[in-house]
N, C-alpha and C. Protein backbone atom coordinates (compact mmCIF):
# COMPACT_ATOMS: atom_id res chain seq x y z
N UNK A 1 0.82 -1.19 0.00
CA UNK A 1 0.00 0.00 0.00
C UNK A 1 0.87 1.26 0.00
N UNK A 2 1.45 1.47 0.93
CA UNK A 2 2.50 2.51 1.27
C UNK A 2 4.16 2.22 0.15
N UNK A 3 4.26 3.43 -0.64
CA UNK A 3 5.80 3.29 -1.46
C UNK A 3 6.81 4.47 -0.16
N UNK A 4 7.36 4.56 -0.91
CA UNK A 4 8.73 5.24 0.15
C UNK A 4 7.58 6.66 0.66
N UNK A 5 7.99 7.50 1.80
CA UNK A 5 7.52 8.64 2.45
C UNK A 5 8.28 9.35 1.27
N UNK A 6 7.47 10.64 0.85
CA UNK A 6 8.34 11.89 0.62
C UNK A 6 9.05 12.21 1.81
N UNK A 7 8.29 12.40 3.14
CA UNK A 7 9.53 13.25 3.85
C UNK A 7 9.12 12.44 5.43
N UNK A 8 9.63 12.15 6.28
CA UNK A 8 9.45 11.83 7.44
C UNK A 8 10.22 12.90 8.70
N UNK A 9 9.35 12.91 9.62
CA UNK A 9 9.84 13.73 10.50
C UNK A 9 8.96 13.51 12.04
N UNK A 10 9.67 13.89 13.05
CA UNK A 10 9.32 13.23 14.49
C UNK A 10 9.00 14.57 15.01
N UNK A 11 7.62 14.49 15.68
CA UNK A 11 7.02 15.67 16.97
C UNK A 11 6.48 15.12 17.77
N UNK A 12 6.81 15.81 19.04
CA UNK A 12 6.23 14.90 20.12
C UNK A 12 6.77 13.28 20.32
N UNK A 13 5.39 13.08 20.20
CA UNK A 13 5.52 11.49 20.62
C UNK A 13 5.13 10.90 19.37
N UNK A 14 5.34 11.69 18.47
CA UNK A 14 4.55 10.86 16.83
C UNK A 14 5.91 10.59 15.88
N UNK A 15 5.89 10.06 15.12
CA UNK A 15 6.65 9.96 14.08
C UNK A 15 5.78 9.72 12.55
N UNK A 16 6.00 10.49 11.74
CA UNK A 16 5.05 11.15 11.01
C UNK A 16 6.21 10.88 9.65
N UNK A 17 5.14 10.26 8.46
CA UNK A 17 5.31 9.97 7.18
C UNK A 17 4.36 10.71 6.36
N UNK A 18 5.12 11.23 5.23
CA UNK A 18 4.62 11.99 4.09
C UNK A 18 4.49 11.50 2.97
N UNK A 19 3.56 11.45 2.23
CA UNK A 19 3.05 10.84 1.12
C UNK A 19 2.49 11.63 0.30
N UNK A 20 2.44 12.34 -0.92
CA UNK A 20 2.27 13.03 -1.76
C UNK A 20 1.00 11.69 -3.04
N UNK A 21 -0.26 12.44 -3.16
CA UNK A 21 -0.93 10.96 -3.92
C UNK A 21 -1.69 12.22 -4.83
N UNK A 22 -2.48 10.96 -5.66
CA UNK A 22 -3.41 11.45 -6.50
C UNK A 22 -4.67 11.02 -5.78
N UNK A 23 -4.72 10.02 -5.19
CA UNK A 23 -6.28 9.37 -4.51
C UNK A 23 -6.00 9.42 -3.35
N UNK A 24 -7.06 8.73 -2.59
CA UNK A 24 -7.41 8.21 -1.27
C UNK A 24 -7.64 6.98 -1.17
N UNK A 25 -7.71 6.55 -2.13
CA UNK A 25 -8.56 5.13 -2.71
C UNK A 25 -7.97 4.04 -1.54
N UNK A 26 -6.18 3.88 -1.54
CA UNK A 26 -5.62 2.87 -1.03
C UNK A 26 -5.60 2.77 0.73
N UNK A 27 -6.04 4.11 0.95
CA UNK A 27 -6.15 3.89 2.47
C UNK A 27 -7.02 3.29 3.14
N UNK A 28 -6.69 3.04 4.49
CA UNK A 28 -8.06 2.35 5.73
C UNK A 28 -8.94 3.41 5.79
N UNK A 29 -10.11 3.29 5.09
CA UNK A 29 -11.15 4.41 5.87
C UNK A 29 -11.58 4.65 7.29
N UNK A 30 -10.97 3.42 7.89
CA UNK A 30 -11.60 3.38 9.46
C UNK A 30 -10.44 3.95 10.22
N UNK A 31 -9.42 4.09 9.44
CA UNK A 31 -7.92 4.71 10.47
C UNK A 31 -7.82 6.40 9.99
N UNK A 32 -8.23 6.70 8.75
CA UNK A 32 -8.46 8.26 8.28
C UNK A 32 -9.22 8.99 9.57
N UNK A 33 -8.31 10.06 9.83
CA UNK A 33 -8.98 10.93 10.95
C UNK A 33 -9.34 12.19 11.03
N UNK A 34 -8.77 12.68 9.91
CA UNK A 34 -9.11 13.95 9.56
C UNK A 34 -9.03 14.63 8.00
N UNK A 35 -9.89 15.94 7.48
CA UNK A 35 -9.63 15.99 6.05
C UNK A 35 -9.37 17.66 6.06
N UNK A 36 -8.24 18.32 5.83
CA UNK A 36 -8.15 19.74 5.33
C UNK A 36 -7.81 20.12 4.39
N UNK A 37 -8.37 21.28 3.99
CA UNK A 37 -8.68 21.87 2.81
C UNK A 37 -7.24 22.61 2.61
N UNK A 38 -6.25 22.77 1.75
CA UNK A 38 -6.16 23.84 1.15
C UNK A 38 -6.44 24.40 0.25
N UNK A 39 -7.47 25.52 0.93
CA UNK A 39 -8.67 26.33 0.00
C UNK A 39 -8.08 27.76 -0.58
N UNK A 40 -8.60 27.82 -1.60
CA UNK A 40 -8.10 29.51 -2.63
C UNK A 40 -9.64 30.19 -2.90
N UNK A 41 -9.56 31.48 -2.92
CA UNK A 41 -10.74 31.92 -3.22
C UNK A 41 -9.64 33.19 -3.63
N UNK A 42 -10.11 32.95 -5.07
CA UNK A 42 -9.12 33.52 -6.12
C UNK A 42 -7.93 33.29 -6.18
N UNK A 43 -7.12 34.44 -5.75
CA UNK A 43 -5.38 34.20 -5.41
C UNK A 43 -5.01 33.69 -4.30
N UNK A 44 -6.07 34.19 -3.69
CA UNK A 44 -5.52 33.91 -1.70
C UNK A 44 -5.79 32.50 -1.05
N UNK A 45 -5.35 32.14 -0.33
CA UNK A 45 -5.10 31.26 0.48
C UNK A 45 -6.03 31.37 1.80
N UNK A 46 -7.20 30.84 1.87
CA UNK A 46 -7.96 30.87 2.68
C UNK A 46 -7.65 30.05 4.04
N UNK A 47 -7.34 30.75 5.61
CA UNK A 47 -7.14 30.53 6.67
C UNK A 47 -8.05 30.70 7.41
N UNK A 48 -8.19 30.28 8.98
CA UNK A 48 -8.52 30.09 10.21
C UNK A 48 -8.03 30.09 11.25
N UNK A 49 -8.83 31.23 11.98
CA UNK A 49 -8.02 31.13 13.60
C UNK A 49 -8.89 30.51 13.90
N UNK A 50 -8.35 29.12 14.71
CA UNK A 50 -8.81 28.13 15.22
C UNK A 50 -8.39 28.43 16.64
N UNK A 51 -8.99 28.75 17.65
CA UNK A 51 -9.24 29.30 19.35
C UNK A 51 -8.65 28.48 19.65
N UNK A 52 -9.32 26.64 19.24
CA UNK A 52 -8.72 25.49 20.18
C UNK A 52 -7.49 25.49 19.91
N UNK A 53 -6.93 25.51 18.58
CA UNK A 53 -5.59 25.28 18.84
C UNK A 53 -5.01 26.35 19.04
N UNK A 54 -5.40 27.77 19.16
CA UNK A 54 -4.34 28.77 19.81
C UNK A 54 -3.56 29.63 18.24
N UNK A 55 -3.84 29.06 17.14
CA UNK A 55 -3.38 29.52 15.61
C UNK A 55 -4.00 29.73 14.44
N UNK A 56 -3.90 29.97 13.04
CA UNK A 56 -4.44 30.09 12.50
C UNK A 56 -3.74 28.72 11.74
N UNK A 57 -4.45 28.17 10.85
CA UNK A 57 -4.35 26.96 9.95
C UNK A 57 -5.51 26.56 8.72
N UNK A 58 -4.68 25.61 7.70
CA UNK A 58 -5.80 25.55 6.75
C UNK A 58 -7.46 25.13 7.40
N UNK A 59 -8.34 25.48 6.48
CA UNK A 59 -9.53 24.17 7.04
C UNK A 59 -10.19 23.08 6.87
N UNK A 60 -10.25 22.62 7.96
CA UNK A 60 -10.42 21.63 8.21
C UNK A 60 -11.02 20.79 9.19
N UNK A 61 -11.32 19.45 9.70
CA UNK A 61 -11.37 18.93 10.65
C UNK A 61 -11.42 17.29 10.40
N UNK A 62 -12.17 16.94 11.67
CA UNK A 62 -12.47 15.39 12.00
C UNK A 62 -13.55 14.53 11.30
N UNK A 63 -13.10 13.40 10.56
CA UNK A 63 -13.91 13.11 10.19
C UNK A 63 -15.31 12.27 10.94
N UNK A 64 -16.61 12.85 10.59
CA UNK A 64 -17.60 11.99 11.53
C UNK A 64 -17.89 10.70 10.91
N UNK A 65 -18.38 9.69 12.34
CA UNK A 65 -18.96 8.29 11.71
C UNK A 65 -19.77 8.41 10.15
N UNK A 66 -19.63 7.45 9.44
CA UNK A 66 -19.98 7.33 8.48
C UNK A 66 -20.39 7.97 7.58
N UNK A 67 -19.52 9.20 7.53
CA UNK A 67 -18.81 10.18 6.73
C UNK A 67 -17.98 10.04 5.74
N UNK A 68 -18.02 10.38 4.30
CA UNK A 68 -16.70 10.08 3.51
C UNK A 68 -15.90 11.07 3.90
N UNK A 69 -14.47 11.01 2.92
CA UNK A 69 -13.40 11.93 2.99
C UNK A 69 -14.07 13.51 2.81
N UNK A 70 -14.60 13.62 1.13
CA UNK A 70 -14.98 14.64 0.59
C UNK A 70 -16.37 15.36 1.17
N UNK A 71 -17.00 14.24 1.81
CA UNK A 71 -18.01 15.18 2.90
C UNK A 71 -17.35 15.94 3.63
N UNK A 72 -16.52 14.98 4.70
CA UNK A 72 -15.92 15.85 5.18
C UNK A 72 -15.52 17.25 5.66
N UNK A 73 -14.82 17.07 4.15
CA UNK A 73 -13.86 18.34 3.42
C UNK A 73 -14.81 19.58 3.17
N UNK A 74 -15.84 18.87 2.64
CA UNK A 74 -17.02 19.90 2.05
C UNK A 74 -18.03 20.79 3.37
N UNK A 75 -18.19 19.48 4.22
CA UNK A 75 -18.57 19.85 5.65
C UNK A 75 -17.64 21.33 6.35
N UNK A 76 -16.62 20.68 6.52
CA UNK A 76 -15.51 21.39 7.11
C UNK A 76 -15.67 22.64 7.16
N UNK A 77 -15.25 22.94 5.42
CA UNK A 77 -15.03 24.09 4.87
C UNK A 77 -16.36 24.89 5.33
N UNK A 78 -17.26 24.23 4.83
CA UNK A 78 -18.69 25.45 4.82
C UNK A 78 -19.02 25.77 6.26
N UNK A 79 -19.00 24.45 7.52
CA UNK A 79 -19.10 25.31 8.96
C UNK A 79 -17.74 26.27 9.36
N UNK A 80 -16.41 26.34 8.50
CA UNK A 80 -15.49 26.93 9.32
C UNK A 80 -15.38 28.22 8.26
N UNK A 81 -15.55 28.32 7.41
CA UNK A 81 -15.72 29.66 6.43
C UNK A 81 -16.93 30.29 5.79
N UNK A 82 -17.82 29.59 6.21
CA UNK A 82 -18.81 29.97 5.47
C UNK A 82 -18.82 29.91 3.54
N UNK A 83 -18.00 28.98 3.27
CA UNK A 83 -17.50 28.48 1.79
C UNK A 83 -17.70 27.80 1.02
N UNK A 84 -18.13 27.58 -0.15
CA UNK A 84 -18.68 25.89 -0.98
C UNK A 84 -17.91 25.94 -1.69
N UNK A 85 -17.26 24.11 -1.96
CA UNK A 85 -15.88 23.70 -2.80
C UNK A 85 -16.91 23.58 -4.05
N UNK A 86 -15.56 24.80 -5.03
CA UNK A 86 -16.29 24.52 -6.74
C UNK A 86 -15.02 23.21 -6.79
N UNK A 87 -13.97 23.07 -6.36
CA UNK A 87 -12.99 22.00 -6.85
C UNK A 87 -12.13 21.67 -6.02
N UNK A 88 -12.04 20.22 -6.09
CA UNK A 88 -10.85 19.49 -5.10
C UNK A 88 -9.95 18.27 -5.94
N UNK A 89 -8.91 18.15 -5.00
CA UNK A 89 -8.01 17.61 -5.41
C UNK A 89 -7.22 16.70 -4.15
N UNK A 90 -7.06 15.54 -4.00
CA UNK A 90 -6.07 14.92 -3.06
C UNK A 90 -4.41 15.62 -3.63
N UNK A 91 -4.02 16.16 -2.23
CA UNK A 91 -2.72 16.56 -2.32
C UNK A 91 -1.60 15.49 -1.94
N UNK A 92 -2.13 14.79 -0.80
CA UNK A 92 -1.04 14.10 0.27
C UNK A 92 -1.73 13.93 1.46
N UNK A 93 -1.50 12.97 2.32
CA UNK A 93 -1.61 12.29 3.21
C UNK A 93 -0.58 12.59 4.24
N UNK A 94 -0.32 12.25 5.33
CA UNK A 94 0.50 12.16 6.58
C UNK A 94 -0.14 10.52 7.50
N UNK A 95 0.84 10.05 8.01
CA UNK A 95 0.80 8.40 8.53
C UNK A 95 1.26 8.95 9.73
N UNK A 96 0.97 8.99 10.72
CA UNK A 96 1.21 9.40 12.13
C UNK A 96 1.13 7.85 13.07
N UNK A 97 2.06 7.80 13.64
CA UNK A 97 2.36 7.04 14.12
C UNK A 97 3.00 7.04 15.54
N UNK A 98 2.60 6.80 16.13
CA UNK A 98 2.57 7.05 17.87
C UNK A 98 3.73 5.90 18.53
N UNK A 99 5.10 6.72 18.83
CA UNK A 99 6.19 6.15 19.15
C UNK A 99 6.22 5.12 20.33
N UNK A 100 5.03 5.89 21.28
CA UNK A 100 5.31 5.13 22.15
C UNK A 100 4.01 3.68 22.50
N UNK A 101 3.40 3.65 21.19
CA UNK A 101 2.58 2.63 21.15
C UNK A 101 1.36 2.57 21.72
N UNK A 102 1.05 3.96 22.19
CA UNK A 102 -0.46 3.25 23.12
C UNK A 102 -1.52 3.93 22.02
N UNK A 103 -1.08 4.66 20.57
CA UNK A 103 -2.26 4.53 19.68
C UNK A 103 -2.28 3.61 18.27
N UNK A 104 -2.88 3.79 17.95
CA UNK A 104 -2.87 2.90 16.20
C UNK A 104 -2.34 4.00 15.22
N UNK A 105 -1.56 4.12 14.02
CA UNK A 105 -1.33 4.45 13.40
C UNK A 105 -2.58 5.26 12.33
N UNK A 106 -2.23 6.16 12.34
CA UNK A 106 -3.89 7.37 11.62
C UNK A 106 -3.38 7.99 10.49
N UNK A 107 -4.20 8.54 9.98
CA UNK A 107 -4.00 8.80 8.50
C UNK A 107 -4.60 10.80 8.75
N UNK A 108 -4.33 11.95 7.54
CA UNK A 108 -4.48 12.80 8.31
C UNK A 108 -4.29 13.22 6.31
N UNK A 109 -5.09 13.30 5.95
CA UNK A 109 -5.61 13.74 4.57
C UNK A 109 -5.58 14.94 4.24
N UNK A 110 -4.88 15.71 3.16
CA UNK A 110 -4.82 17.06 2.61
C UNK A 110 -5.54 16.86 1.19
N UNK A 111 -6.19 18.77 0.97
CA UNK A 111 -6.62 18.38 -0.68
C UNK A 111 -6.22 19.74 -0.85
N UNK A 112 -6.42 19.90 -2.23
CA UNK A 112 -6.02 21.35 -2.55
C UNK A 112 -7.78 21.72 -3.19
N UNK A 113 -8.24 22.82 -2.58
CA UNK A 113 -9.72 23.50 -3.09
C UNK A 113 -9.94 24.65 -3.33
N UNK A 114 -10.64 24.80 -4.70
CA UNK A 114 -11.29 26.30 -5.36
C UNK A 114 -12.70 26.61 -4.78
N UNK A 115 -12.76 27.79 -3.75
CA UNK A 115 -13.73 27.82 -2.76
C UNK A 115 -14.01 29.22 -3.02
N UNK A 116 -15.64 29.55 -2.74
CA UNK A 116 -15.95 30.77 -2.74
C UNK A 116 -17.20 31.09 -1.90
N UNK A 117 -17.43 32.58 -0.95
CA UNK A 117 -18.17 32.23 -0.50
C UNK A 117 -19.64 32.38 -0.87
N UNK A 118 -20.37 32.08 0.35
CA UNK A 118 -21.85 31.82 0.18
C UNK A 118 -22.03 33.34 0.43
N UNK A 119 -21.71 33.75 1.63
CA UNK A 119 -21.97 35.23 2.02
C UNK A 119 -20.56 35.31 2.69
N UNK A 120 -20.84 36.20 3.96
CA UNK A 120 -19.88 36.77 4.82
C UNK A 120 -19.89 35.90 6.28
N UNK A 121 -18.74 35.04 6.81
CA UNK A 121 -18.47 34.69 7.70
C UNK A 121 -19.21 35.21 8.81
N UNK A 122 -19.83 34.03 9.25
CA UNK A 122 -20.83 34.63 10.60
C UNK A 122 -19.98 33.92 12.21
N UNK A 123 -19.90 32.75 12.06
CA UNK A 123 -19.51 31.95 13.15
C UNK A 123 -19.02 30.24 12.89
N UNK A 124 -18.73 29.61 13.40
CA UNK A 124 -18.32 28.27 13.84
C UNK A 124 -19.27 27.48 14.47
N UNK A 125 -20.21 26.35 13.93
CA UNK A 125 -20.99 25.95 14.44
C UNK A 125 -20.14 25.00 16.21
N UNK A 126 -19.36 24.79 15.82
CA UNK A 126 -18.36 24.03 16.73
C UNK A 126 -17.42 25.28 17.72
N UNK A 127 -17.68 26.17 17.15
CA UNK A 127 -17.41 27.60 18.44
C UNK A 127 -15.86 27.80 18.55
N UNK A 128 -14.83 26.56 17.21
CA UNK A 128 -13.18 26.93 17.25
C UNK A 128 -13.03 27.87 16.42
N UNK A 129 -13.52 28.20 15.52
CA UNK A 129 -12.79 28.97 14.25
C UNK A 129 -13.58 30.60 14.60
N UNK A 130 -12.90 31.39 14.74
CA UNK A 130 -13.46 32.85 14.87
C UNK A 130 -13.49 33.66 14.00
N UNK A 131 -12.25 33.96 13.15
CA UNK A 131 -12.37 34.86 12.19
C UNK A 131 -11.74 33.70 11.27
N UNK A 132 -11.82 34.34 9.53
CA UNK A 132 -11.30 33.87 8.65
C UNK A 132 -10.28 34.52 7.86
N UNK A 133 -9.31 34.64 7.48
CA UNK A 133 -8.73 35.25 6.40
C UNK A 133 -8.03 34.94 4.86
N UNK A 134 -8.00 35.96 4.54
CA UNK A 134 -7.63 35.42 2.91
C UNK A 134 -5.89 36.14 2.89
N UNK A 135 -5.06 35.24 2.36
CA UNK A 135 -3.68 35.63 2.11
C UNK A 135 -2.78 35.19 1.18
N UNK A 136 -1.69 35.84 0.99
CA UNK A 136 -1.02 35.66 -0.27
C UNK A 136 -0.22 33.88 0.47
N UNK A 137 -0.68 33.18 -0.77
CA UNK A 137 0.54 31.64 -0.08
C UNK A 137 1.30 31.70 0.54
N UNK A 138 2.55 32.50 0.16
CA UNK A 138 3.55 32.89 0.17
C UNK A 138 3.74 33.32 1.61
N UNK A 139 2.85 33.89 2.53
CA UNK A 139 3.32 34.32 3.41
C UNK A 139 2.47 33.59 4.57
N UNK A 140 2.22 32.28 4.47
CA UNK A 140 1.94 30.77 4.76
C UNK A 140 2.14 31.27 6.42
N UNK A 141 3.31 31.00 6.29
CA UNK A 141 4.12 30.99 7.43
C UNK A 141 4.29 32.21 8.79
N UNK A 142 3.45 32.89 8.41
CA UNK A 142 3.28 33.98 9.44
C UNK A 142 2.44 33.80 10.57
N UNK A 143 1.74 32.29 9.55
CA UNK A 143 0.32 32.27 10.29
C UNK A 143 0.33 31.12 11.24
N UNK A 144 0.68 30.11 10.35
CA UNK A 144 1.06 28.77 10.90
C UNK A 144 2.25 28.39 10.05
N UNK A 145 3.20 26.96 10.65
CA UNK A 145 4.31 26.57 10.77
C UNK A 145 4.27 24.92 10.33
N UNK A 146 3.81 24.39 9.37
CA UNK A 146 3.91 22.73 9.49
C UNK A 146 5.30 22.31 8.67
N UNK A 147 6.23 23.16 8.79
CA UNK A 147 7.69 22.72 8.60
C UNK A 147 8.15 22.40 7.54
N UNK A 148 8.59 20.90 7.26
CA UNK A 148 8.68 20.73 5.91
C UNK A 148 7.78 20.28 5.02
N UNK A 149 6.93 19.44 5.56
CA UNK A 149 5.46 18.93 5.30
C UNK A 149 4.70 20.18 4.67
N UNK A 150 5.02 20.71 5.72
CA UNK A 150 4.05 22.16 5.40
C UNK A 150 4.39 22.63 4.06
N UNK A 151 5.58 22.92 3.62
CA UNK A 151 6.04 23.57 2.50
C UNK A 151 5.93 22.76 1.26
N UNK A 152 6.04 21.51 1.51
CA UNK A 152 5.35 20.55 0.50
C UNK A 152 4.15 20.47 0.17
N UNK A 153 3.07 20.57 1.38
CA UNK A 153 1.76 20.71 0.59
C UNK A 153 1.76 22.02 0.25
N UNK A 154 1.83 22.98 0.38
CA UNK A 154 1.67 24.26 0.26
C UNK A 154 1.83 24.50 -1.21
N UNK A 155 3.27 23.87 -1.24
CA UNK A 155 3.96 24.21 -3.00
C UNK A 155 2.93 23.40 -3.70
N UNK A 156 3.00 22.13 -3.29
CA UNK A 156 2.00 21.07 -4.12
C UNK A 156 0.35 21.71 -4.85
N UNK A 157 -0.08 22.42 -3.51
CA UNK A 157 -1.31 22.85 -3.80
C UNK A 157 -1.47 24.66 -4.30
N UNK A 158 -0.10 25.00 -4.26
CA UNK A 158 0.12 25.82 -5.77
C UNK A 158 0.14 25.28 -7.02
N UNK A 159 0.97 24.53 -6.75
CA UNK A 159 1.22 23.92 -8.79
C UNK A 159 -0.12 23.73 -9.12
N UNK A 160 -1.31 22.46 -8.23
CA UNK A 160 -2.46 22.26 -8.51
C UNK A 160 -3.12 23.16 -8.82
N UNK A 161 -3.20 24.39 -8.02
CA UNK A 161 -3.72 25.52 -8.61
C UNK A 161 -3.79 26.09 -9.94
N UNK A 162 -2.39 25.96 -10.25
CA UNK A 162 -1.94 26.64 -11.85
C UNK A 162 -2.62 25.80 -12.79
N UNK A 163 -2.34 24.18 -12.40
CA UNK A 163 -2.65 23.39 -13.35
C UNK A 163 -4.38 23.71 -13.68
N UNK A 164 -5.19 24.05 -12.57
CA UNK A 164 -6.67 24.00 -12.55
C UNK A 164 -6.79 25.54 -13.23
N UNK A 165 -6.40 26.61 -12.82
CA UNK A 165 -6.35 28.16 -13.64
C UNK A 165 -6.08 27.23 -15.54
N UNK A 166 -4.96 26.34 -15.74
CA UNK A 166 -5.09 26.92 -17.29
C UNK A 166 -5.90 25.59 -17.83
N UNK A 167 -6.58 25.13 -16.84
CA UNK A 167 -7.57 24.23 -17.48
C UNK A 167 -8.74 24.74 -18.04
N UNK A 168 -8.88 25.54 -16.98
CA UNK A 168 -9.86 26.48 -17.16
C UNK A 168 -10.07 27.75 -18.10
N UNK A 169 -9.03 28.02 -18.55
CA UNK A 169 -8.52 28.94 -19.61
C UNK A 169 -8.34 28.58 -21.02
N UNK A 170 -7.81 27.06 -21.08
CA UNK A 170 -7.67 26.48 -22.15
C UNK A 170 -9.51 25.87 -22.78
């Protein structure tokens, strides 16, 4: 199932594998735990200050019982931005893996999405996400920090971008 990690790297108590895909297809649906968006609405890079975690980050969340991936995703987005996906894309995956054994190995799903909104950001049905903002990619990192991982999906779900702009053009 699994070919080599793009990138592996250790936090905490996890040890964490990177996988760059086109699907979802090959994973455990019952070990997938979460699905985030990286969403564009136009040029910008659509973020979240998320209260619980104390930062701002793409959106996203947990997936519920008998929920697919792309519900999810679609879920996610619209309670944490007030947003509907015109387009998605699997970016990459992360395999988290808990060093010291007292969890099961989880799966932690990225996509890249062309999102726009419905209206104007009202609230968080789930009461984490407070405000929303829109920003240049590029300055990713002001906001939140996912390292090298981070800079991989980030770039990844630029190129996707371009590729979807001259699809759309052509």
């Amino acid at each position: 199932m699994h070919t080599k990690p793009l990138i592996t790297h250790t936090y905490e108590n996890f040890f964490i594998e990177y996988y760059d895909v086109d699907s979802f297809d090959q994973l455990p649906k019952d070990e997938c735990s979460q699905c985030y968006g990286i969403s564009f609405h136009g040029d910008k890079l659509v973020i979240v200050n998320n209260v619980k975690k104390g930062t701002y980050t793409p959106i996203g969340g947990s997936i519920e019982d008998g929920e697919g991936f792309t519900d999810t995703l679609i879920r996610e987005i619209k309670e944490e931005s007030n947003m509907k996906v015109l387009y998605y894309r699997p970016i990459g995956y992360q395999r988290v893996i808990d060093i010291l054994g007292t969890k099961k190995p989880f799966y932690q799903l990225r996509y890249f999405c062309v999102v726009e909104p419905y209206g104007p950001f009202v609230f968080d049905p789930a009461g984490c996400v407070t405000e929303i903002k829109e920003i240049d990619p590029k300055d990713y990192k002001k906001y939140f920090d996912w390292g090298e991982i981070g800079n991989v999906v980030i770039n990844r779900a630029v190129e996707l971008k371009t590729d979807y702009e001259t699809r759309i053009i052509s």
